[in-house]
C-alpha atoms as a PDB file:
ATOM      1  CA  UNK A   1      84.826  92.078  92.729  1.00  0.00           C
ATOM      2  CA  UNK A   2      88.251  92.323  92.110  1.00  0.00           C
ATOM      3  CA  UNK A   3      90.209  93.829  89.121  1.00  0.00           C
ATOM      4  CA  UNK A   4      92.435  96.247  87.972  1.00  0.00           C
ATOM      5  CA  UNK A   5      92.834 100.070  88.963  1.00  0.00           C
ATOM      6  CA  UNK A   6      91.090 102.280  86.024  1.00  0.00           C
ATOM      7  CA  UNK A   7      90.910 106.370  86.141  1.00  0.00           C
ATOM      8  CA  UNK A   8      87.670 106.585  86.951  1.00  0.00           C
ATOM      9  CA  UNK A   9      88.457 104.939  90.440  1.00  0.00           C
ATOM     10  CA  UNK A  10      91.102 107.770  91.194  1.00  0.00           C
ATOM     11  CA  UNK A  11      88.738 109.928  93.552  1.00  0.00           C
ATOM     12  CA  UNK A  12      87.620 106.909  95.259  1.00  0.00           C
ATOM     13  CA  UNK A  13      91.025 105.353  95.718  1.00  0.00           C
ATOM     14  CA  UNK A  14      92.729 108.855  96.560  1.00  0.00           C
ATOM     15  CA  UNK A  15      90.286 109.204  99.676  1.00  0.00           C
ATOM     16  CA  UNK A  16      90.562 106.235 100.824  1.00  0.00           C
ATOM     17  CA  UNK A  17      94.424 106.445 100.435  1.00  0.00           C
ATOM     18  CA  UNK A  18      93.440 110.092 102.767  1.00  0.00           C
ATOM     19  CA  UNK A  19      91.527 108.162 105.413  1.00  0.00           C
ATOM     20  CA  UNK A  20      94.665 106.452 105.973  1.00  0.00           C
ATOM     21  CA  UNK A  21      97.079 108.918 105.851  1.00  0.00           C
ATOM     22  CA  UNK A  22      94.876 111.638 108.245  1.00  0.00           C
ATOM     23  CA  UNK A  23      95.055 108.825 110.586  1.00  0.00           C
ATOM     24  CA  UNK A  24      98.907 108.927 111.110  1.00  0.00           C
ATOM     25  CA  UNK A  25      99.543 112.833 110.050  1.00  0.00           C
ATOM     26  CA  UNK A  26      97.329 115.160 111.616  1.00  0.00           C
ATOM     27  CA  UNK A  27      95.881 117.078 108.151  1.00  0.00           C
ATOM     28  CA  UNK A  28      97.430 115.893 105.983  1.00  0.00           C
ATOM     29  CA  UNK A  29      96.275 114.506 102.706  1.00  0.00           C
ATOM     30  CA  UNK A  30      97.361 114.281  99.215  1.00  0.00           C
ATOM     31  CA  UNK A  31      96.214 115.491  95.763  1.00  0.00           C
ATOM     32  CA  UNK A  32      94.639 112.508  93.193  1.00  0.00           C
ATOM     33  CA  UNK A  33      97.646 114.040  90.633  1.00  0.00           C
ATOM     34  CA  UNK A  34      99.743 112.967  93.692  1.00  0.00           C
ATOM     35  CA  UNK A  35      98.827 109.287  93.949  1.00  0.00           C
ATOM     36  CA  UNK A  36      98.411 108.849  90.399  1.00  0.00           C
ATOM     37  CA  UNK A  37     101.968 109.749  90.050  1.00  0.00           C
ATOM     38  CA  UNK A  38     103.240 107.308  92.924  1.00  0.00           C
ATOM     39  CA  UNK A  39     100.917 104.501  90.453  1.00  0.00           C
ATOM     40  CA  UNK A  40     103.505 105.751  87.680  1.00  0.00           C
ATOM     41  CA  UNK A  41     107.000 105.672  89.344  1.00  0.00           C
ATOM     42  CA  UNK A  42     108.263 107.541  92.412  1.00  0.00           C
ATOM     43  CA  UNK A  43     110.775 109.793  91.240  1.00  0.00           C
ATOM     44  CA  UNK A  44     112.072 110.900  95.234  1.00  0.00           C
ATOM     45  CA  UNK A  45     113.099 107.013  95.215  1.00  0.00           C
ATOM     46  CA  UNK A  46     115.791 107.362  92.969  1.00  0.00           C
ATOM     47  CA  UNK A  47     117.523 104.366  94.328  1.00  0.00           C
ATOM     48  CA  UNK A  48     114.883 102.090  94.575  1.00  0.00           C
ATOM     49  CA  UNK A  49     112.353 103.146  91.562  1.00  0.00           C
ATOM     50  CA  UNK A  50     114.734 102.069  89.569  1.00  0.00           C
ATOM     51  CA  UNK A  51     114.931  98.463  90.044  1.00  0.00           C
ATOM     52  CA  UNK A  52     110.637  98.447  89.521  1.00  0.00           C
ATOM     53  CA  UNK A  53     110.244  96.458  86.727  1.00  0.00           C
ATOM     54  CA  UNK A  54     106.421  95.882  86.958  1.00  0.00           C
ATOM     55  CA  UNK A  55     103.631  98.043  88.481  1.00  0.00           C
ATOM     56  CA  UNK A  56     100.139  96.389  89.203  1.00  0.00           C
ATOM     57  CA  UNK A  57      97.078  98.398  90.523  1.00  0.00           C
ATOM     58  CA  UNK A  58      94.424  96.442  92.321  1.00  0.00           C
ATOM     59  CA  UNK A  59      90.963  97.479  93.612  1.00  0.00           C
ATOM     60  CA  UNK A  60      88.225  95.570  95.341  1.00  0.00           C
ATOM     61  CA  UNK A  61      84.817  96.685  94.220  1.00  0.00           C
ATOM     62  CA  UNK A  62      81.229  96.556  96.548  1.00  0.00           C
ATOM     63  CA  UNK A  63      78.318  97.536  95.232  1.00  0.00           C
ATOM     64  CA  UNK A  64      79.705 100.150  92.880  1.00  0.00           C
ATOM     65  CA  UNK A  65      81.947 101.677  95.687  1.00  0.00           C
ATOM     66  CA  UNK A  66      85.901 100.773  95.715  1.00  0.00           C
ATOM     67  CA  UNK A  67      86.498  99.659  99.409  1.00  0.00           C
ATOM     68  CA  UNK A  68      89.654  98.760  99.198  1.00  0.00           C
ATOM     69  CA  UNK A  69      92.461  98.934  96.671  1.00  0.00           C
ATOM     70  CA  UNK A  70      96.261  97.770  96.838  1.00  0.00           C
ATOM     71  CA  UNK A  71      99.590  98.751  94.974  1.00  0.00           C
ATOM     72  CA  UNK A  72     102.122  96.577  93.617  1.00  0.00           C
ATOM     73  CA  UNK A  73     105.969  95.992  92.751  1.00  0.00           C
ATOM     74  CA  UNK A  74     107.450  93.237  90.843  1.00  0.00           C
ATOM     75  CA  UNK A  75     111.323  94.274  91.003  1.00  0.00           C
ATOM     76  CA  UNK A  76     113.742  93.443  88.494  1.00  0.00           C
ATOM     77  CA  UNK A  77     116.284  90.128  88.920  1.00  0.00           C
ATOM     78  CA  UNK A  78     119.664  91.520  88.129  1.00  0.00           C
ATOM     79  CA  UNK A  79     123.100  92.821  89.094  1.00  0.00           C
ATOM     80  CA  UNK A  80     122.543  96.376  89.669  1.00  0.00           C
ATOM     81  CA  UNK A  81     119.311  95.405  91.703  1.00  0.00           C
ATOM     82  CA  UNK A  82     120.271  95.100  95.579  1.00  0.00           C
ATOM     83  CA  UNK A  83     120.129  91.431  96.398  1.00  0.00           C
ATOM     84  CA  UNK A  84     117.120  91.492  99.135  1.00  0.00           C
ATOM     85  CA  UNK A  85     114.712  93.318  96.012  1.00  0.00           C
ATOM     86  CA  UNK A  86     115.954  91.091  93.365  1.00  0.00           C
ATOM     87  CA  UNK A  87     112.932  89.126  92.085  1.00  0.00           C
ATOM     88  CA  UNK A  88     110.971  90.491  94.606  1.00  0.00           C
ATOM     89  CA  UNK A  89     106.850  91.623  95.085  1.00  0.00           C
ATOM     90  CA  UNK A  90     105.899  93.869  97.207  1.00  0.00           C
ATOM     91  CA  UNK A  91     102.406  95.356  98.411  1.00  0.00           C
ATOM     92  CA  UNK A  92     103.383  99.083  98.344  1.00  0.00           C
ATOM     93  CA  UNK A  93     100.276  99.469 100.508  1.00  0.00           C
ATOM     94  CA  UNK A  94      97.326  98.647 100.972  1.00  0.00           C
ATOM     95  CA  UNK A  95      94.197 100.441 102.223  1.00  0.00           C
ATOM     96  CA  UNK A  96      90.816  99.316 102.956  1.00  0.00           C
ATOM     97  CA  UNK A  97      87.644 100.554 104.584  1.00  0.00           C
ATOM     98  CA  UNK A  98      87.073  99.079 108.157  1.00  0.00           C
ATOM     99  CA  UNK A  99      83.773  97.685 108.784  1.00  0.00           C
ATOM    100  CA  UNK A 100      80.935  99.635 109.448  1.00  0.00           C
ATOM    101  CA  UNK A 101      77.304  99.291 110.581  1.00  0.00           C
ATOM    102  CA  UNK A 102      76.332 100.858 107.229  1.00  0.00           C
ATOM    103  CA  UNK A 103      78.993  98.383 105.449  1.00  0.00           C
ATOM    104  CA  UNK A 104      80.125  95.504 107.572  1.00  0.00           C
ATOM    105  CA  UNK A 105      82.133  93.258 104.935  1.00  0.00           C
ATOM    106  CA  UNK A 106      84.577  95.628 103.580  1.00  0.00           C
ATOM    107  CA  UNK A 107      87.359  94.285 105.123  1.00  0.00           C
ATOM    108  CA  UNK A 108      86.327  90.784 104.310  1.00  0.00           C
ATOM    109  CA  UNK A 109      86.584  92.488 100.491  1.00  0.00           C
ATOM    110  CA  UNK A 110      90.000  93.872 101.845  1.00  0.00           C
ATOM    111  CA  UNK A 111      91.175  90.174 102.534  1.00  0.00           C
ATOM    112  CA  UNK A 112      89.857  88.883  98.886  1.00  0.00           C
ATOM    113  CA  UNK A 113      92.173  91.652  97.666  1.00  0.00           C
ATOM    114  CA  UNK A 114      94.972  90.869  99.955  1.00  0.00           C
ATOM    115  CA  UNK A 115      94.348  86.931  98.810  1.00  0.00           C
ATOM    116  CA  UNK A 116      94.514  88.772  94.530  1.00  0.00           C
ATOM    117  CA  UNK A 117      97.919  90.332  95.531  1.00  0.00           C
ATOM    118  CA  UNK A 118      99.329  86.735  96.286  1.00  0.00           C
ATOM    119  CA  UNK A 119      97.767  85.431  93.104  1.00  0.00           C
ATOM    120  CA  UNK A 120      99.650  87.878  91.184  1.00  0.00           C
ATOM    121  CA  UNK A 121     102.570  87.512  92.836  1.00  0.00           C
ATOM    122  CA  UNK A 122     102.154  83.835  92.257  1.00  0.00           C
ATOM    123  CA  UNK A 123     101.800  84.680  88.429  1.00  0.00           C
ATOM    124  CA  UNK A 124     104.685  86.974  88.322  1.00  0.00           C
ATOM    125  CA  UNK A 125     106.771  83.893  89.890  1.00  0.00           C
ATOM    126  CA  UNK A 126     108.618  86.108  92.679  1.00  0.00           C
ATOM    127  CA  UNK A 127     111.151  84.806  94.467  1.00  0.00           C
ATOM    128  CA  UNK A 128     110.228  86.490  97.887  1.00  0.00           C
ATOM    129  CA  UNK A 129     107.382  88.582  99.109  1.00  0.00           C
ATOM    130  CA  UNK A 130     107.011  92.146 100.803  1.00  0.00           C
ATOM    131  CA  UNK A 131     104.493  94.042 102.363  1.00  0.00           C
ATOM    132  CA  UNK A 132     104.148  97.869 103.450  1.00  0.00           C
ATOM    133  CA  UNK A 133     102.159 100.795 103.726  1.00  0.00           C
ATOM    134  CA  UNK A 134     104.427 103.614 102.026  1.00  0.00           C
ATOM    135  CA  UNK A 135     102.064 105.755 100.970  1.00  0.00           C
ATOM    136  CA  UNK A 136     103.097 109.508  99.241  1.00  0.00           C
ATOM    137  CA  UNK A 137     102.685 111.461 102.345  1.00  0.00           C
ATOM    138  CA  UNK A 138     105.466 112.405 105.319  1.00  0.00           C
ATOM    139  CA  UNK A 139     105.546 109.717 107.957  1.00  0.00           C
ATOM    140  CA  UNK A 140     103.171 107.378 106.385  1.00  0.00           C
ATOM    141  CA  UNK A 141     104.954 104.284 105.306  1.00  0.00           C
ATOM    142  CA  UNK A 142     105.441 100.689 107.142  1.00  0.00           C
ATOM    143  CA  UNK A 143     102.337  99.778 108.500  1.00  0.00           C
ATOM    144  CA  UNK A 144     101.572 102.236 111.660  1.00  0.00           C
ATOM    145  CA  UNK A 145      99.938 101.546 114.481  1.00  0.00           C
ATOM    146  CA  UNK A 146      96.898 102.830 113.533  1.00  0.00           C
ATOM    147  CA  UNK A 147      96.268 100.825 111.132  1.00  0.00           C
ATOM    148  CA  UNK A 148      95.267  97.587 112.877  1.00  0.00           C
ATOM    149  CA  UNK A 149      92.614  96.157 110.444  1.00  0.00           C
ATOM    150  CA  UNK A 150      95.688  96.441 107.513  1.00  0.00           C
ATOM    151  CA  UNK A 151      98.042  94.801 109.584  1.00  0.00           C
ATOM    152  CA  UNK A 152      95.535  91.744 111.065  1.00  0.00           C
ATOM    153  CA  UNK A 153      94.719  91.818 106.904  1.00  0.00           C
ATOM    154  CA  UNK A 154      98.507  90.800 106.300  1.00  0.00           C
ATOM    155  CA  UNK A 155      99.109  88.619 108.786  1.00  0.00           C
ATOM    156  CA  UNK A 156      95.837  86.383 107.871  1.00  0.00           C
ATOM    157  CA  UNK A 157      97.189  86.178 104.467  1.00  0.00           C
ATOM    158  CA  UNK A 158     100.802  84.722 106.151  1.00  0.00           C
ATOM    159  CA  UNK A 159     102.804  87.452 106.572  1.00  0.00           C
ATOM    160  CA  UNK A 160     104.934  87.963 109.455  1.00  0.00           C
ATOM    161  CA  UNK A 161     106.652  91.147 110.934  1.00  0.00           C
ATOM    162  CA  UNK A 162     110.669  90.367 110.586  1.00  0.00           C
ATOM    163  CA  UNK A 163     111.473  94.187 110.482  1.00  0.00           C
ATOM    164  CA  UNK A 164     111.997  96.854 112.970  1.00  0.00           C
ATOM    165  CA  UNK A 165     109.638  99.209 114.476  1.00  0.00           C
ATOM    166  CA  UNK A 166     110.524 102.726 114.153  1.00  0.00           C
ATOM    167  CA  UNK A 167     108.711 106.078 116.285  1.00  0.00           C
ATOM    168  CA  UNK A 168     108.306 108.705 114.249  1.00  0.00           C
ATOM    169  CA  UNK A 169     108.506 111.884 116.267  1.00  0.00           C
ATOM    170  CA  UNK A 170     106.505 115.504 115.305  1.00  0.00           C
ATOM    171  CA  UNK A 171     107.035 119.064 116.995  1.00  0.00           C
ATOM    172  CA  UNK A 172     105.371 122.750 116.946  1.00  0.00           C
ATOM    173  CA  UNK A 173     108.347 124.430 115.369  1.00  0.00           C
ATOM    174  CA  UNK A 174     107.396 127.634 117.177  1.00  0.00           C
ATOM    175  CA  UNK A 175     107.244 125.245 120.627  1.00  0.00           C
ATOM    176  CA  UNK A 176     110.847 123.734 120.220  1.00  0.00           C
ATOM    177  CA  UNK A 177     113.562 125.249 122.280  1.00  0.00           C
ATOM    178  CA  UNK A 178     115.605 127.445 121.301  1.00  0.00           C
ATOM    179  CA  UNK A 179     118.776 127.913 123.897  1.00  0.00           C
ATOM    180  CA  UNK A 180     121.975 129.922 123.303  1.00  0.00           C
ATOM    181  CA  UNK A 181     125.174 129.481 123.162  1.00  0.00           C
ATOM    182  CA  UNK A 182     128.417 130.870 121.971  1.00  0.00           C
ATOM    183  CA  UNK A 183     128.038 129.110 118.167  1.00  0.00           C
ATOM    184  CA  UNK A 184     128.344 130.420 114.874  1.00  0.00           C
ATOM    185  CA  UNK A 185     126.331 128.731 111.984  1.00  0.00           C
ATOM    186  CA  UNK A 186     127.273 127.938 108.653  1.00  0.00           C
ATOM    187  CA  UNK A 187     124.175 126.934 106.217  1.00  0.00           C
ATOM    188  CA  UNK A 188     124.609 125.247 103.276  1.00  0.00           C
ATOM    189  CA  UNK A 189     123.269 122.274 100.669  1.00  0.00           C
ATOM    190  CA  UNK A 190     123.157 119.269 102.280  1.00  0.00           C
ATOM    191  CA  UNK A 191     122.688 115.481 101.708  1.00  0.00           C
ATOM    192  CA  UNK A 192     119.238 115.213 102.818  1.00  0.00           C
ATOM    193  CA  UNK A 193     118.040 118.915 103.016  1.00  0.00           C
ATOM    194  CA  UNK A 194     119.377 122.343 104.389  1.00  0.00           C
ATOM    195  CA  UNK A 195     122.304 121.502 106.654  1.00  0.00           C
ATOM    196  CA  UNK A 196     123.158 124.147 109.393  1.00  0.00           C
ATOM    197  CA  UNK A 197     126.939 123.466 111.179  1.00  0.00           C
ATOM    198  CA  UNK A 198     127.492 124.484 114.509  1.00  0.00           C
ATOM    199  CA  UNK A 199     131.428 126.085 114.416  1.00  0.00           C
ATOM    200  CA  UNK A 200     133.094 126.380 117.148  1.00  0.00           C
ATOM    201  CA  UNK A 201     136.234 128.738 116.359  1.00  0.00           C
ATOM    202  CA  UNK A 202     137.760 127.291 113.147  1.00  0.00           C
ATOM    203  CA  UNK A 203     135.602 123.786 114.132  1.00  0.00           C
ATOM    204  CA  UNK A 204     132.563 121.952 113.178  1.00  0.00           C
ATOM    205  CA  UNK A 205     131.006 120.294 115.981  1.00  0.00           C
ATOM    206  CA  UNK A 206     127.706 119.476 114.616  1.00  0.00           C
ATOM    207  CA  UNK A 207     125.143 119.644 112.021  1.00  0.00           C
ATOM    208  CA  UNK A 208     121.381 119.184 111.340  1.00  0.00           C
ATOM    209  CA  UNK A 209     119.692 119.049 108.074  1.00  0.00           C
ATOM    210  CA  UNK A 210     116.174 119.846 107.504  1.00  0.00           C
ATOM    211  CA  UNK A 211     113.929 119.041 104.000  1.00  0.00           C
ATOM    212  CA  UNK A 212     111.204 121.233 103.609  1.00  0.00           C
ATOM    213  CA  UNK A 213     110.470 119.894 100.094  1.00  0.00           C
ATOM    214  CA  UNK A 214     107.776 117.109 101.423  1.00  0.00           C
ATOM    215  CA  UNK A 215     105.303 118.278  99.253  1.00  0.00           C
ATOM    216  CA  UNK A 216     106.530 117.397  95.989  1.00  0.00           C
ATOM    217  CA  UNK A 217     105.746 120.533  93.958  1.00  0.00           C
ATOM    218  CA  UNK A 218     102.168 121.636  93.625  1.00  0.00           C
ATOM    219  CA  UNK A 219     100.937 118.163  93.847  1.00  0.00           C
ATOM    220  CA  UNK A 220     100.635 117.410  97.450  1.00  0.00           C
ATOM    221  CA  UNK A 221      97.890 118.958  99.414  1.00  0.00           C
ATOM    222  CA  UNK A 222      98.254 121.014 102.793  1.00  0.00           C
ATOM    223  CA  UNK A 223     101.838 119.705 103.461  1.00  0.00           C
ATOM    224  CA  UNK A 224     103.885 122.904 102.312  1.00  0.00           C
ATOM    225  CA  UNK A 225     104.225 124.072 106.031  1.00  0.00           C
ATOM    226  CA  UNK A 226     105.961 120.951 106.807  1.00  0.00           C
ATOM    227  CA  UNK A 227     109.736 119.584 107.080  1.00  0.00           C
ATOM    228  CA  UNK A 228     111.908 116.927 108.383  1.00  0.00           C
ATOM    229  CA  UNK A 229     115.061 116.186 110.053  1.00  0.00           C
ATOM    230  CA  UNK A 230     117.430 114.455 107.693  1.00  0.00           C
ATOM    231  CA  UNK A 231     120.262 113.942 109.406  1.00  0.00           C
ATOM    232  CA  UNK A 232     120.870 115.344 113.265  1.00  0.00           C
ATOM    233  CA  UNK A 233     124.923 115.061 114.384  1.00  0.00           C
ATOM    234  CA  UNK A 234     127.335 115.693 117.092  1.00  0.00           C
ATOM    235  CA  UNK A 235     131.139 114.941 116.907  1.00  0.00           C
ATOM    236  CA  UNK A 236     131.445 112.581 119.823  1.00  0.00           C
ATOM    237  CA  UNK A 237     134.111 114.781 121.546  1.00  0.00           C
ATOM    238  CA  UNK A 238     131.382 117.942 121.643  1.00  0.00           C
ATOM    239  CA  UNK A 239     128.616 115.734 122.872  1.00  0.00           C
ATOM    240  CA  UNK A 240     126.248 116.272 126.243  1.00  0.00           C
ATOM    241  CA  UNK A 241     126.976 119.654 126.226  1.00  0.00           C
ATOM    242  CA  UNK A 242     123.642 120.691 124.404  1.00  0.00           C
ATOM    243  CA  UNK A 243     125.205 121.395 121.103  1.00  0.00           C
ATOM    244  CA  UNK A 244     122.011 118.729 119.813  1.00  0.00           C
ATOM    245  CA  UNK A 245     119.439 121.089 120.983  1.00  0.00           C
ATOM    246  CA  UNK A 246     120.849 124.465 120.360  1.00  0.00           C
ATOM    247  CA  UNK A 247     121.053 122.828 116.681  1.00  0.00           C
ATOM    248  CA  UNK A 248     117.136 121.807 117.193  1.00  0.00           C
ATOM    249  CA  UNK A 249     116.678 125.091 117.856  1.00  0.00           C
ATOM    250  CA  UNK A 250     118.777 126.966 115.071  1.00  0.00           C
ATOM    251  CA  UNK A 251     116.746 124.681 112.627  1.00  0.00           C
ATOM    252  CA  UNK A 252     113.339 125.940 113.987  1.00  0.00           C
ATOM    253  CA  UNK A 253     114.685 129.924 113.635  1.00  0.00           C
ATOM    254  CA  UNK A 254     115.545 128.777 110.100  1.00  0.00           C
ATOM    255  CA  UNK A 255     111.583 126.992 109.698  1.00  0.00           C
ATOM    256  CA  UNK A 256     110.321 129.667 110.979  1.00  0.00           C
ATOM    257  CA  UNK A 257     111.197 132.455 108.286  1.00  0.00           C
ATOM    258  CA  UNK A 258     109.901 129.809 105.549  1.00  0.00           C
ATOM    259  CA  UNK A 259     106.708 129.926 107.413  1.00  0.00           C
ATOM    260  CA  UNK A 260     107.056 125.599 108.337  1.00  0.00           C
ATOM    261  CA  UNK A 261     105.235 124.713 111.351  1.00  0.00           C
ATOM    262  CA  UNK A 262     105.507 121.207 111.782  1.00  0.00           C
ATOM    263  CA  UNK A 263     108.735 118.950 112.042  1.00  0.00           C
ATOM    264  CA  UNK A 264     109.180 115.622 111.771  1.00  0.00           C
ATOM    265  CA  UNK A 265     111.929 113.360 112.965  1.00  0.00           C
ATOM    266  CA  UNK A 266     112.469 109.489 113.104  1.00  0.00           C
ATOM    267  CA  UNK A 267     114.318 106.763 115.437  1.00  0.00           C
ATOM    268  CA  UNK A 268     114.205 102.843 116.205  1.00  0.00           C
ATOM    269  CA  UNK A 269     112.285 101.108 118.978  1.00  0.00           C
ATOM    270  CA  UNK A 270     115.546 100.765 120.675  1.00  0.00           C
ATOM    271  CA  UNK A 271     117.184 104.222 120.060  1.00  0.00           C
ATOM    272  CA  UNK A 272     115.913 105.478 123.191  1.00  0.00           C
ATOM    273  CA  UNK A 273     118.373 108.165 124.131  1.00  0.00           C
ATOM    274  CA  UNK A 274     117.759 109.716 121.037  1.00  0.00           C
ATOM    275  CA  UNK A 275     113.591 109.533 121.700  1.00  0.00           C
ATOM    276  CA  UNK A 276     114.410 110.931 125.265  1.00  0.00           C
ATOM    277  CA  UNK A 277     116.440 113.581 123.353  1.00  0.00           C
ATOM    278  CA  UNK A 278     113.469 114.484 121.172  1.00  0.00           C
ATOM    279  CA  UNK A 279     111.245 114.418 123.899  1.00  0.00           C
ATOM    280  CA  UNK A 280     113.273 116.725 125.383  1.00  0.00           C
ATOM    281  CA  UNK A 281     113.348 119.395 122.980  1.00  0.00           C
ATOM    282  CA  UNK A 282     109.851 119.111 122.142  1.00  0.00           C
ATOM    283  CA  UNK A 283     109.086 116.349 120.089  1.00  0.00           C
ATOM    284  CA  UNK A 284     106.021 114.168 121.025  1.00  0.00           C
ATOM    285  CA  UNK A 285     105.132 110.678 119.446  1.00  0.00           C
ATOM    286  CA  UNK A 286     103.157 110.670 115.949  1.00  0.00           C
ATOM    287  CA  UNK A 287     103.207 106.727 115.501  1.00  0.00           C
ATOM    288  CA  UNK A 288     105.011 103.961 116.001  1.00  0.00           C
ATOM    289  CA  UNK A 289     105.424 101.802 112.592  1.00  0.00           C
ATOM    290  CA  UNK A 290     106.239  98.537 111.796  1.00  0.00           C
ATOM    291  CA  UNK A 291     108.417  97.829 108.551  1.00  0.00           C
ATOM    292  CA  UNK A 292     109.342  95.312 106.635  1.00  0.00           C
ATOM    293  CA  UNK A 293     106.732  92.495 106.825  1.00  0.00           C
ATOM    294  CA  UNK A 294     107.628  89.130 104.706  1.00  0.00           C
ATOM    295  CA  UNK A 295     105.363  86.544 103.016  1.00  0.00           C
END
């Protein structure tokens, strides 16, 4: 059966949302005030929340237990929306239960819900379709590679993969490498987190930023010892000289006294320098994710 999101589903659909997330972020999980507040509006997408003008819950009932369950967008059709969202749907995500021995048709009830999403799409008379897997936890959004039985659920239902594919990286803080050279730091408020400069006499060669506020408040659950990079840079003139990794390593001196003991960072398929630079510092591969798939 198919139908509409109520509260009494919210333990359900918040471990099932769980399953999918402790499948791309090693324990992590999120808190049913969490993912009832993403249902609401998503307040840390300040650009994009905005131009929501619909919100449509869906869950796909078996035998009293919700197996699958999917989020939607309808987004508004005007000026101040940006022209790829205007009159847009979008799957926020979608999760479902793989088969099991005990269960062996839940993702058949994952394609009747995947087949509802199109119907209300088809109701809300949207221009263009999206789907994606952003779900409110760190490094869980597109649809990752572990996630097969989502993506084969999207693609049977005609969507096709037009996006990028982007590795997100993770690292030990207290196992990144910290060299030394003859750099002060400045630390201040930056654009997407903490930013520490590298100076260099009366110059700034560098910067990294690092957000540490991934848990939203008290609602997320076991996240508070993580952060991410927001924003790693070298002025092209200081570059190759390891400036990049002594900033790596200032950062994880800095994570350390907040007690943070995972790091995330992000690239393209095709930056591979910059995954060869992660690598070498540390980093290993979390997932690789695919984004932006188009119905």
């Amino acid at each position: 059966m198919i139908r509409p999101f109520v509260r009494s589903d919210r333990e359900q659909v918040t471990s099932l949302v769980n399953a999918h997330i402790a499948a791309v972020v090693p324990g992590a999980s999120v808190s049913v005030q969490a993912l009832m507040s993403q249902l609401e509006r998503e307040p840390g997408e300040f650009i994009v929340d905005r131009w929501v003008r619909d919100r449509v819950t869906l869950v796909a009932e078996q035998r009293g237990r919700v197996v699958a369950a999917a989020h939607l967008l309808r987004y508004r059709d005007d000026a101040d929306t940006a022209e790829n969202y205007r009159d847009a749907g979008e799957i926020r995500w979608l999760v479902c239960w793989p088969d099991a021995p005990y269960w062996p048709d839940a993702e058949a009830a994952g394609e009747t819900l995947a087949v509802a999403c199109h119907a209300q799409f088809q109701r809300w008379g949207v221009a263009r379709r999206y789907a994606d897997g952003q779900l409110p936890a760190p490094g869980v959004y597109g649809v990752p590679e572990q996630w097969p039985h989502i993506r084969a659920l999207y693609e049977r239902i005609g969507f096709r993969h037009e996006g990028r594919t982007e590795i997100v990286h993770i690292a030990r803080v207290d196992r990144l490498d910290r060299p030394e050279m003859p750099l002060a730091t400045r630390r201040t408020v930056g654009i997407n987190g903490t930013r520490i400069t590298a100076v260099r006499g009366a110059e700034d060669v560098g910067y990294i930023e690092v957000d540490t506020n991934l848990d939203a408040g008290p609602r997320m659950s076991r996240l508070g010892t993580w952060a991410d990079v927001g924003n790693l840079w070298v002025e092209p003139a200081h570059r190759r000289r390891g400036i990049g990794r002594w900033l790596v390593g200032q950062a994880a001196t800095w994570l350390d006294l907040g007690g943070a003991t995972r790091l995330l960072d992000y690239a393209d398929a095709d930056e591979q320098d910059y995954s060869a630079f992660l690598a070498a510092v540390g980093f290993t591969v979390l997932t690789r994710t695919a984004r932006t798939f188009v119905g």
